[in-house]
PDB file of N, CA and C in Angstrom:
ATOM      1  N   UNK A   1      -5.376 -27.067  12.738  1.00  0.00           N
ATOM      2  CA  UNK A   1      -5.963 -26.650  13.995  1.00  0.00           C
ATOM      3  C   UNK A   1      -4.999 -25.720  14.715  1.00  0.00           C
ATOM      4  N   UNK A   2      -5.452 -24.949  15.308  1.00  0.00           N
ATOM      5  CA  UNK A   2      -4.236 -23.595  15.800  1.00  0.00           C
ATOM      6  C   UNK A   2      -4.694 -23.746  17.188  1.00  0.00           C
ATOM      7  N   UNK A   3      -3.298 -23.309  17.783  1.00  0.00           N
ATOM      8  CA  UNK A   3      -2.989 -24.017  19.053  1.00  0.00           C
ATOM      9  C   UNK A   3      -3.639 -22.872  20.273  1.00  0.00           C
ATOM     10  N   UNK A   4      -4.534 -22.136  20.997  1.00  0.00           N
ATOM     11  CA  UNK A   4      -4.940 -21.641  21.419  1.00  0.00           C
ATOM     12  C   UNK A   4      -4.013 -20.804  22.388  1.00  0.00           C
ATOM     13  N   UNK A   5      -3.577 -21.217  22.697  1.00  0.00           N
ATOM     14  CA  UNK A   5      -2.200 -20.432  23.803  1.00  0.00           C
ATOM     15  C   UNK A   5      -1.135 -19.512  23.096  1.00  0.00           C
ATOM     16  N   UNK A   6      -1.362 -20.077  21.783  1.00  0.00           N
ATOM     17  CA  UNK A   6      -0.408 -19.275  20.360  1.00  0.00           C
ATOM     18  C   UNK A   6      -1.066 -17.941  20.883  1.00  0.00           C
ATOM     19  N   UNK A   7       0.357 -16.635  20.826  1.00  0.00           N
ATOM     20  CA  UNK A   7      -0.153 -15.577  20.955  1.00  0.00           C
ATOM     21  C   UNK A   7       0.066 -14.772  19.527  1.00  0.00           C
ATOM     22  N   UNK A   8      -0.694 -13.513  19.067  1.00  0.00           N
ATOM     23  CA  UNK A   8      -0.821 -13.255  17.780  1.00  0.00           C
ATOM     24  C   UNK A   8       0.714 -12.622  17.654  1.00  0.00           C
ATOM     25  N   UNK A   9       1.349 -12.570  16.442  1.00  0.00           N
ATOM     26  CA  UNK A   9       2.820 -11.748  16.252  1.00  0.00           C
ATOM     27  C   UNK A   9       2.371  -9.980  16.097  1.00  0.00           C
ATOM     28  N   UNK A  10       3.058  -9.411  16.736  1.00  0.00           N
ATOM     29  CA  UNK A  10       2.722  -8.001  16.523  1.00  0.00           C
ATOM     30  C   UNK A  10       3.407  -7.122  15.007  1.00  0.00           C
ATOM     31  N   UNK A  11       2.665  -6.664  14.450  1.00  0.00           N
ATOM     32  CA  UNK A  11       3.160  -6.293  13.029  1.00  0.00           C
ATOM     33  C   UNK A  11       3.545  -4.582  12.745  1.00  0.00           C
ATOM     34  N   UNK A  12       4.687  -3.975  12.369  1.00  0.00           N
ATOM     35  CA  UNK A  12       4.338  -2.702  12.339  1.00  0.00           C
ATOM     36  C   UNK A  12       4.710  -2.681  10.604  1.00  0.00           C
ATOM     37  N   UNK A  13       3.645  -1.587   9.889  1.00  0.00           N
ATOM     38  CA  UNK A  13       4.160  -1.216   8.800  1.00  0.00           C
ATOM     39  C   UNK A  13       4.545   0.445   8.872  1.00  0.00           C
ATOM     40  N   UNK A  14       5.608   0.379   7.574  1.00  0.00           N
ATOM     41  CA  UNK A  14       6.180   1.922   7.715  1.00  0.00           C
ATOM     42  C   UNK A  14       6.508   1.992   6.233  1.00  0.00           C
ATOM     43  N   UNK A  15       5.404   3.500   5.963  1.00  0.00           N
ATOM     44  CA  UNK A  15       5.471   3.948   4.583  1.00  0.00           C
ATOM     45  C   UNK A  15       6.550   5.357   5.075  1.00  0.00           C
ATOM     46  N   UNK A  16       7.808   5.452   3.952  1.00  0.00           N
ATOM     47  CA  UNK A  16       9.024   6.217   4.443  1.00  0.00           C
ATOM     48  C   UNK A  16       9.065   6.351   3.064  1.00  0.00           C
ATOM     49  N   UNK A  17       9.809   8.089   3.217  1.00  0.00           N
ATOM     50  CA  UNK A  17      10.305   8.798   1.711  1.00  0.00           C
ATOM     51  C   UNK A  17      11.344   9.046   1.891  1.00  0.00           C
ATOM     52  N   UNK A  18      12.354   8.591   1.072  1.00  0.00           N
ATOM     53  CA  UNK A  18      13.734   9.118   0.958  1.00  0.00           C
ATOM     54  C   UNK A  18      13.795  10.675   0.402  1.00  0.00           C
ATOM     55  N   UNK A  19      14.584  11.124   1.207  1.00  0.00           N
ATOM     56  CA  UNK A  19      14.974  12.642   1.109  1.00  0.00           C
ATOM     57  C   UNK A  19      15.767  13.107   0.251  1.00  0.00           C
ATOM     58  N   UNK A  20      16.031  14.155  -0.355  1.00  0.00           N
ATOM     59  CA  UNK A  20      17.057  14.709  -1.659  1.00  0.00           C
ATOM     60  C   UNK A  20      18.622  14.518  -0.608  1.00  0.00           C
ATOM     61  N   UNK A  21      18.602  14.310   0.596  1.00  0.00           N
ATOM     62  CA  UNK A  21      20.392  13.916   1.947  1.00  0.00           C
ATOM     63  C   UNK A  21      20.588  12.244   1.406  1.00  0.00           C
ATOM     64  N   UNK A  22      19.408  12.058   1.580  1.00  0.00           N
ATOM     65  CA  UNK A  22      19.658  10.298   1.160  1.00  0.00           C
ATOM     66  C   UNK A  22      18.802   9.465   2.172  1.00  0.00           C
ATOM     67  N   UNK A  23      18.747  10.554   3.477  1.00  0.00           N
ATOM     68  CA  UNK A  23      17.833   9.819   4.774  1.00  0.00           C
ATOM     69  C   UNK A  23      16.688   9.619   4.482  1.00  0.00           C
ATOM     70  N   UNK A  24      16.288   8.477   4.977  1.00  0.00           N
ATOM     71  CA  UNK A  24      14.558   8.278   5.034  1.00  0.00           C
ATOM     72  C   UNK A  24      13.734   8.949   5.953  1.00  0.00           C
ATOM     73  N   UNK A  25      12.741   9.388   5.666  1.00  0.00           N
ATOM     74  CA  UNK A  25      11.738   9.891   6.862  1.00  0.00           C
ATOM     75  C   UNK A  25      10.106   9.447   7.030  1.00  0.00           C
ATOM     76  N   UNK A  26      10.022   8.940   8.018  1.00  0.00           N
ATOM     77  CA  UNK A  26       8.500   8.149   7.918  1.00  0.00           C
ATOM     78  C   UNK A  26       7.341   8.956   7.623  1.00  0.00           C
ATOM     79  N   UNK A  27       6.296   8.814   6.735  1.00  0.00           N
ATOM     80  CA  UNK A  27       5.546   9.289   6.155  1.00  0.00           C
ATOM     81  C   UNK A  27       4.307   9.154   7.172  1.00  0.00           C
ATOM     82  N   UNK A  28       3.795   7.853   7.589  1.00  0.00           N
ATOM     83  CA  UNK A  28       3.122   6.949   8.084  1.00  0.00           C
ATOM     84  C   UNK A  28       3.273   5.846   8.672  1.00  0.00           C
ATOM     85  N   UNK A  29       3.007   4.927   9.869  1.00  0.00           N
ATOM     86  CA  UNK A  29       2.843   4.245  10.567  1.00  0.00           C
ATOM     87  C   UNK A  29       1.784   3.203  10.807  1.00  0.00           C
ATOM     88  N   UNK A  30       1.717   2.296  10.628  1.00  0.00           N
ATOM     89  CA  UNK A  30       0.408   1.344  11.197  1.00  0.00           C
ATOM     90  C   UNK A  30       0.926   0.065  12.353  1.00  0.00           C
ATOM     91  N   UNK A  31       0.598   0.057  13.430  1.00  0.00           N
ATOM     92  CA  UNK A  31       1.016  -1.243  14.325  1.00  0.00           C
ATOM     93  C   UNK A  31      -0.216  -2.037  14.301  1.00  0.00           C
ATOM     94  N   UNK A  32      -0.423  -3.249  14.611  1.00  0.00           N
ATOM     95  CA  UNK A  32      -1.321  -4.645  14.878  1.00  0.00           C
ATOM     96  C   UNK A  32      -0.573  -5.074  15.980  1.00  0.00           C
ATOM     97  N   UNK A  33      -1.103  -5.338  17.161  1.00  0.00           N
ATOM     98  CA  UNK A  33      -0.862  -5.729  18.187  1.00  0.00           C
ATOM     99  C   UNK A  33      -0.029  -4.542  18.901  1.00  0.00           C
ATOM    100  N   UNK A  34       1.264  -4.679  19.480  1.00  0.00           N
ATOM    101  CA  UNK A  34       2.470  -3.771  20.120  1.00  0.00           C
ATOM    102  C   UNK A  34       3.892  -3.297  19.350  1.00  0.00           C
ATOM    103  N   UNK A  35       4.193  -2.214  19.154  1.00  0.00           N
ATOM    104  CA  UNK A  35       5.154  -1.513  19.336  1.00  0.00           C
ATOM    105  C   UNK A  35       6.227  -1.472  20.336  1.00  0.00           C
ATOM    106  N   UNK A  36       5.605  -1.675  21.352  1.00  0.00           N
ATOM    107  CA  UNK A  36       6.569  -1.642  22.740  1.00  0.00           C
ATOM    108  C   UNK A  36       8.226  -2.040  22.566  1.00  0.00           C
ATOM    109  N   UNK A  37       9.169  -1.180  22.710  1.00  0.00           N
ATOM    110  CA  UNK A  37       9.129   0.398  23.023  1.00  0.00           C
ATOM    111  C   UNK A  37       9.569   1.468  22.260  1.00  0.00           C
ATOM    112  N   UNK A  38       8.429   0.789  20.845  1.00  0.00           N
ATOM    113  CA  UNK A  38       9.176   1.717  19.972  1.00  0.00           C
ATOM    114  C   UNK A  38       8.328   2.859  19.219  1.00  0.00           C
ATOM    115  N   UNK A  39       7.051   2.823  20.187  1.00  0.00           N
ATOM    116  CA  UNK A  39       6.020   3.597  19.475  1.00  0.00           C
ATOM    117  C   UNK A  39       6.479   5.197  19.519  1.00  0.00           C
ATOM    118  N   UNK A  40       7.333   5.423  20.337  1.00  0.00           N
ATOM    119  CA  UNK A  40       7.908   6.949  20.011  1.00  0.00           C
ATOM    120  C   UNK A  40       8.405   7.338  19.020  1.00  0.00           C
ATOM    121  N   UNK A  41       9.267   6.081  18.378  1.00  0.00           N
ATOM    122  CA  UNK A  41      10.091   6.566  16.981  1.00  0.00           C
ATOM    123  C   UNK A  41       9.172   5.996  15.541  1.00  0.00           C
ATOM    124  N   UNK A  42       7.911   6.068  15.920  1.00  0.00           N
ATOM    125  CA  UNK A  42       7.421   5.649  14.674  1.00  0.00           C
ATOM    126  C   UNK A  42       5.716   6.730  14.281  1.00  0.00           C
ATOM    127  N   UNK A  43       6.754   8.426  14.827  1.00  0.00           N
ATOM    128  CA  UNK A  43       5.605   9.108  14.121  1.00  0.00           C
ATOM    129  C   UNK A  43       5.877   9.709  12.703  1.00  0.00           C
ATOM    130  N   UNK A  44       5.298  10.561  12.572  1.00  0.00           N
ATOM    131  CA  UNK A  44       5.467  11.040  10.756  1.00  0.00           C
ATOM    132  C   UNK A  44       6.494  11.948  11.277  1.00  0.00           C
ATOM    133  N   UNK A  45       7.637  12.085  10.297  1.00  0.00           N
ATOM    134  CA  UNK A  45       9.058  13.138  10.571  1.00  0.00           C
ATOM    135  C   UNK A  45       9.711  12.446  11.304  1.00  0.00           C
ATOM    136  N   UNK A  46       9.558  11.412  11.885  1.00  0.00           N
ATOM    137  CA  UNK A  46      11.054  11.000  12.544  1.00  0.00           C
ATOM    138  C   UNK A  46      11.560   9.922  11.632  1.00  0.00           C
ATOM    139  N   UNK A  47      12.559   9.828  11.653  1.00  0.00           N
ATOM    140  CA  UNK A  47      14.051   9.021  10.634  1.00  0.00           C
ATOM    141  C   UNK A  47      13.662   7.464  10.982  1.00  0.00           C
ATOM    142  N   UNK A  48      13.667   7.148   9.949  1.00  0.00           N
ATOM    143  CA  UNK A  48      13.358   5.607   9.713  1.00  0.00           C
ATOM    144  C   UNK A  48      14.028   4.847  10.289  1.00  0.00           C
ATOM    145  N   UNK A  49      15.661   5.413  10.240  1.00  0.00           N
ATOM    146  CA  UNK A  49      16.389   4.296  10.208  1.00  0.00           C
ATOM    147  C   UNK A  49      16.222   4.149  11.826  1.00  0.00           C
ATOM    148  N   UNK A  50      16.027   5.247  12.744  1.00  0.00           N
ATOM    149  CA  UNK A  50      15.858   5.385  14.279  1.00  0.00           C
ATOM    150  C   UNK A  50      14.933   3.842  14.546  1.00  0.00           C
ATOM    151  N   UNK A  51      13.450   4.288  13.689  1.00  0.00           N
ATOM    152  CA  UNK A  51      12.889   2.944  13.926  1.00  0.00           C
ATOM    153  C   UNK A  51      13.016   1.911  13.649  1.00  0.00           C
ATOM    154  N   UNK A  52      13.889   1.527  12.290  1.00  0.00           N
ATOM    155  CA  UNK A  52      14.622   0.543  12.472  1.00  0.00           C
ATOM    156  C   UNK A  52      15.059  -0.204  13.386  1.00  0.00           C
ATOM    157  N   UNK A  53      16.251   0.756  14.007  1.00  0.00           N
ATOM    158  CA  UNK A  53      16.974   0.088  14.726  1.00  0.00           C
ATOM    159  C   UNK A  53      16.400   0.005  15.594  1.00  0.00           C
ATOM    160  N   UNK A  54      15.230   0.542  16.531  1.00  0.00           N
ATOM    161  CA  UNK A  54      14.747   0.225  17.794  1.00  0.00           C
ATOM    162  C   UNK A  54      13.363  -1.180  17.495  1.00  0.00           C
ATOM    163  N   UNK A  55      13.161  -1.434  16.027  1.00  0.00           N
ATOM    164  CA  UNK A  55      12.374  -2.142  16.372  1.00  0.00           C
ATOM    165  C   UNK A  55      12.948  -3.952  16.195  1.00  0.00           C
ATOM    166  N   UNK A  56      14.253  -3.512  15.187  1.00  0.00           N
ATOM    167  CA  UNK A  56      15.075  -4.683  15.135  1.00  0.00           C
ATOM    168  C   UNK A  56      15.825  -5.013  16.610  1.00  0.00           C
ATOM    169  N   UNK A  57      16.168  -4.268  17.320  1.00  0.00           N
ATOM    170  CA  UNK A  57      16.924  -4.402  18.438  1.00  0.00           C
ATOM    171  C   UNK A  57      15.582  -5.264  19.829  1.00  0.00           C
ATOM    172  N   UNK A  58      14.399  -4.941  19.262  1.00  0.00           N
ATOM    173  CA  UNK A  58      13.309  -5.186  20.586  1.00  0.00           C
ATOM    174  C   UNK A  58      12.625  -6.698  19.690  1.00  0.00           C
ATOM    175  N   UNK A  59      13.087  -7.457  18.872  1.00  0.00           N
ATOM    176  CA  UNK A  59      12.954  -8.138  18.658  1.00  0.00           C
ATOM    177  C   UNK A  59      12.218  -8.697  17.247  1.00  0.00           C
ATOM    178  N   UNK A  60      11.499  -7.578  16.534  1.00  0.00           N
ATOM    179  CA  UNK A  60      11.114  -7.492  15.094  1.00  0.00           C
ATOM    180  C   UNK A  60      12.045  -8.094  14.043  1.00  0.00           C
ATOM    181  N   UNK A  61      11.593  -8.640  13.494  1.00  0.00           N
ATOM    182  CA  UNK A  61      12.311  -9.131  12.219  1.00  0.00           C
ATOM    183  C   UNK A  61      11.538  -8.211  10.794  1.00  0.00           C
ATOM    184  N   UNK A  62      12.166  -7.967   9.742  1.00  0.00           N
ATOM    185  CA  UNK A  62      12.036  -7.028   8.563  1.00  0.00           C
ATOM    186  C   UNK A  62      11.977  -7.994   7.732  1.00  0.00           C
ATOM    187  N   UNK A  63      10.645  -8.761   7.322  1.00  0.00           N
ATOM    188  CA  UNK A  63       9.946  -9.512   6.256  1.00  0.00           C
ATOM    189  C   UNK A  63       9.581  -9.036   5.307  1.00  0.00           C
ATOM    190  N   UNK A  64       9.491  -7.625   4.618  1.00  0.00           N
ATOM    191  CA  UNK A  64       9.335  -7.049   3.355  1.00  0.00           C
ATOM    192  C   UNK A  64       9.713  -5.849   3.320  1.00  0.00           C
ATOM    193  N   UNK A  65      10.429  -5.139   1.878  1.00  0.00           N
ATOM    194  CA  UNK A  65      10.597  -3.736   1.862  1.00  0.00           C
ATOM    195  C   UNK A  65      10.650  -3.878   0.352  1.00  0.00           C
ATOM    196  N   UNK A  66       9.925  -2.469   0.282  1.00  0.00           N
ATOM    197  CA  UNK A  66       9.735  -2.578  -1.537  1.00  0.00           C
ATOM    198  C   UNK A  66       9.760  -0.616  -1.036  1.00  0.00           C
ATOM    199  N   UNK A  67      10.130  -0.566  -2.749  1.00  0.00           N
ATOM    200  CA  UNK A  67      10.235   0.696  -2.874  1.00  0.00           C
ATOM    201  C   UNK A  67       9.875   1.244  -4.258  1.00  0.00           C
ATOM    202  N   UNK A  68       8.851   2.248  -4.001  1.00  0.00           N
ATOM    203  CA  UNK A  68       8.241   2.762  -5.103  1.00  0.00           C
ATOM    204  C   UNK A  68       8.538   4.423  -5.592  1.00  0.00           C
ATOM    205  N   UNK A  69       9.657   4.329  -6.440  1.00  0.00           N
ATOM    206  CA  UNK A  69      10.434   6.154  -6.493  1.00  0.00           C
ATOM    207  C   UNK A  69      10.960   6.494  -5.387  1.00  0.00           C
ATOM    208  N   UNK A  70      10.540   7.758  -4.863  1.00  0.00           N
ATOM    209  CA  UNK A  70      11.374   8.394  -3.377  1.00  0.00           C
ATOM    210  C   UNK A  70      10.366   7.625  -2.368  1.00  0.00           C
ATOM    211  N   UNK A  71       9.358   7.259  -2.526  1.00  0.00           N
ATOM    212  CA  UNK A  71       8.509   6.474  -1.321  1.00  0.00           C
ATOM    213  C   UNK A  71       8.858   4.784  -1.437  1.00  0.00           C
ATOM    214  N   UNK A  72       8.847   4.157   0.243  1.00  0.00           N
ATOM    215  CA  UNK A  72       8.960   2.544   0.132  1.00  0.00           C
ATOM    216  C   UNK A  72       7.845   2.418   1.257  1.00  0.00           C
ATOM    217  N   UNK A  73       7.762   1.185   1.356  1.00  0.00           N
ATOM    218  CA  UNK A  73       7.629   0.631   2.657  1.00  0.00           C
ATOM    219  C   UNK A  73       8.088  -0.884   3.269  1.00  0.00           C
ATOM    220  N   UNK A  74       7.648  -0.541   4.629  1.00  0.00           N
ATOM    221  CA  UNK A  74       8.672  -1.823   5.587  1.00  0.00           C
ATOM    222  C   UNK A  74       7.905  -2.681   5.945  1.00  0.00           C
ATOM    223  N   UNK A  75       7.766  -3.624   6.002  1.00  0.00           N
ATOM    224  CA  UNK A  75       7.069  -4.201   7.300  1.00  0.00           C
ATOM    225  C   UNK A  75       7.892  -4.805   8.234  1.00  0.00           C
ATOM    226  N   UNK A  76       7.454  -4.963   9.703  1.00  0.00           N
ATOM    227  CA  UNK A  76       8.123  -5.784  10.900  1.00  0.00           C
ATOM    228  C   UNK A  76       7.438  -6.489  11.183  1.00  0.00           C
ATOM    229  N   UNK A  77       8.042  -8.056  11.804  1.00  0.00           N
ATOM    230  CA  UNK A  77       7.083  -8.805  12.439  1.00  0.00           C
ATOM    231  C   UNK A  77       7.504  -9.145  13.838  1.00  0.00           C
ATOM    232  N   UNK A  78       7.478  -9.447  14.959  1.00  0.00           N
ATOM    233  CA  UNK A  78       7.839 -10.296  16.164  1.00  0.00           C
ATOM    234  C   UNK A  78       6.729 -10.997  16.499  1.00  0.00           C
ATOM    235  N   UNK A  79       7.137 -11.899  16.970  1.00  0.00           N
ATOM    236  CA  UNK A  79       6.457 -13.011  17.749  1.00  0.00           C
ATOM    237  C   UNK A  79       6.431 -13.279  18.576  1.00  0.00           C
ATOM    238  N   UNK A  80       5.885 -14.271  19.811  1.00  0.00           N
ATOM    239  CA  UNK A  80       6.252 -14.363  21.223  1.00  0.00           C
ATOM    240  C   UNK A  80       8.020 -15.311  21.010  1.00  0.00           C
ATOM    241  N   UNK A  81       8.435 -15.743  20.220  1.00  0.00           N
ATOM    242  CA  UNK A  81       9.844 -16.917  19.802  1.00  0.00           C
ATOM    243  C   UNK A  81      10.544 -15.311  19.457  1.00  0.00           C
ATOM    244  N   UNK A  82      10.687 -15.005  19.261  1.00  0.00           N
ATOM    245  CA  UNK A  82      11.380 -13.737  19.279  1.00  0.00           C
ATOM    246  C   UNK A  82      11.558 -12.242  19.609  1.00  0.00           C
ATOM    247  N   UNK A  83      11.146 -12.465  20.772  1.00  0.00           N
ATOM    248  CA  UNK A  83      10.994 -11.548  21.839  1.00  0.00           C
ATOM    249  C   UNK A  83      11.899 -11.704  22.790  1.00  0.00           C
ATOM    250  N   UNK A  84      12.450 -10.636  23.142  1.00  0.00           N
ATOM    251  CA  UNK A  84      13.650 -10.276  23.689  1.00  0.00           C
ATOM    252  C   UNK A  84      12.856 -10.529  25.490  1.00  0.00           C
ATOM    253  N   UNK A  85      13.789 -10.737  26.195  1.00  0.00           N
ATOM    254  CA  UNK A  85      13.145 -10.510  27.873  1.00  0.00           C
ATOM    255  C   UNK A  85      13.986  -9.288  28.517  1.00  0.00           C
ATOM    256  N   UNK A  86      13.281  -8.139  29.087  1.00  0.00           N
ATOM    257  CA  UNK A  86      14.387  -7.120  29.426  1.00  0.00           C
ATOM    258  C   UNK A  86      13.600  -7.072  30.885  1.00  0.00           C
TER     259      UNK A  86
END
């Protein structure tokens, strides 16, 4: 039975191609629920690792990364238990 007050975890995925430098660059984007405040660094051409770090720092945790040739992808998860208060 699921607890009704449970709020949903917000999910972002990120399909990213590594570059002939070595940097990643995001290909594509998908969020479920919020981004907040990282939906700026998660369009096509901006550097992965940017969104990385802004989405690990706002409280996302990195539950899968697989990589297929020069293309991978990420997923993030947060929850309301791991959500930062600013």
């Amino acid at each position: 039975m699921q607890n009704e007050n449970q709020t949903a975890p917000d999910v972002v995925t990120i399909l990213w191609r590594r570059n002939q430098n070595g940097s990643r660059t995001i290909v594509a984007a998908t969020v479920i629920g919020s981004a907040h405040p990282c939906e700026n660094c998660l369009q096509p051409g901006d550097r992965f690792s940017a969104a990385r770090t802004c989405l690990l720092n706002n409280g996302f945790q990195r539950v899968f990364q697989e990589m297929f040739g020069d293309f991978g992808v990420s997923v993030f998860v947060r929850t309301s238990t791991n959500m930062n208060c600013q």
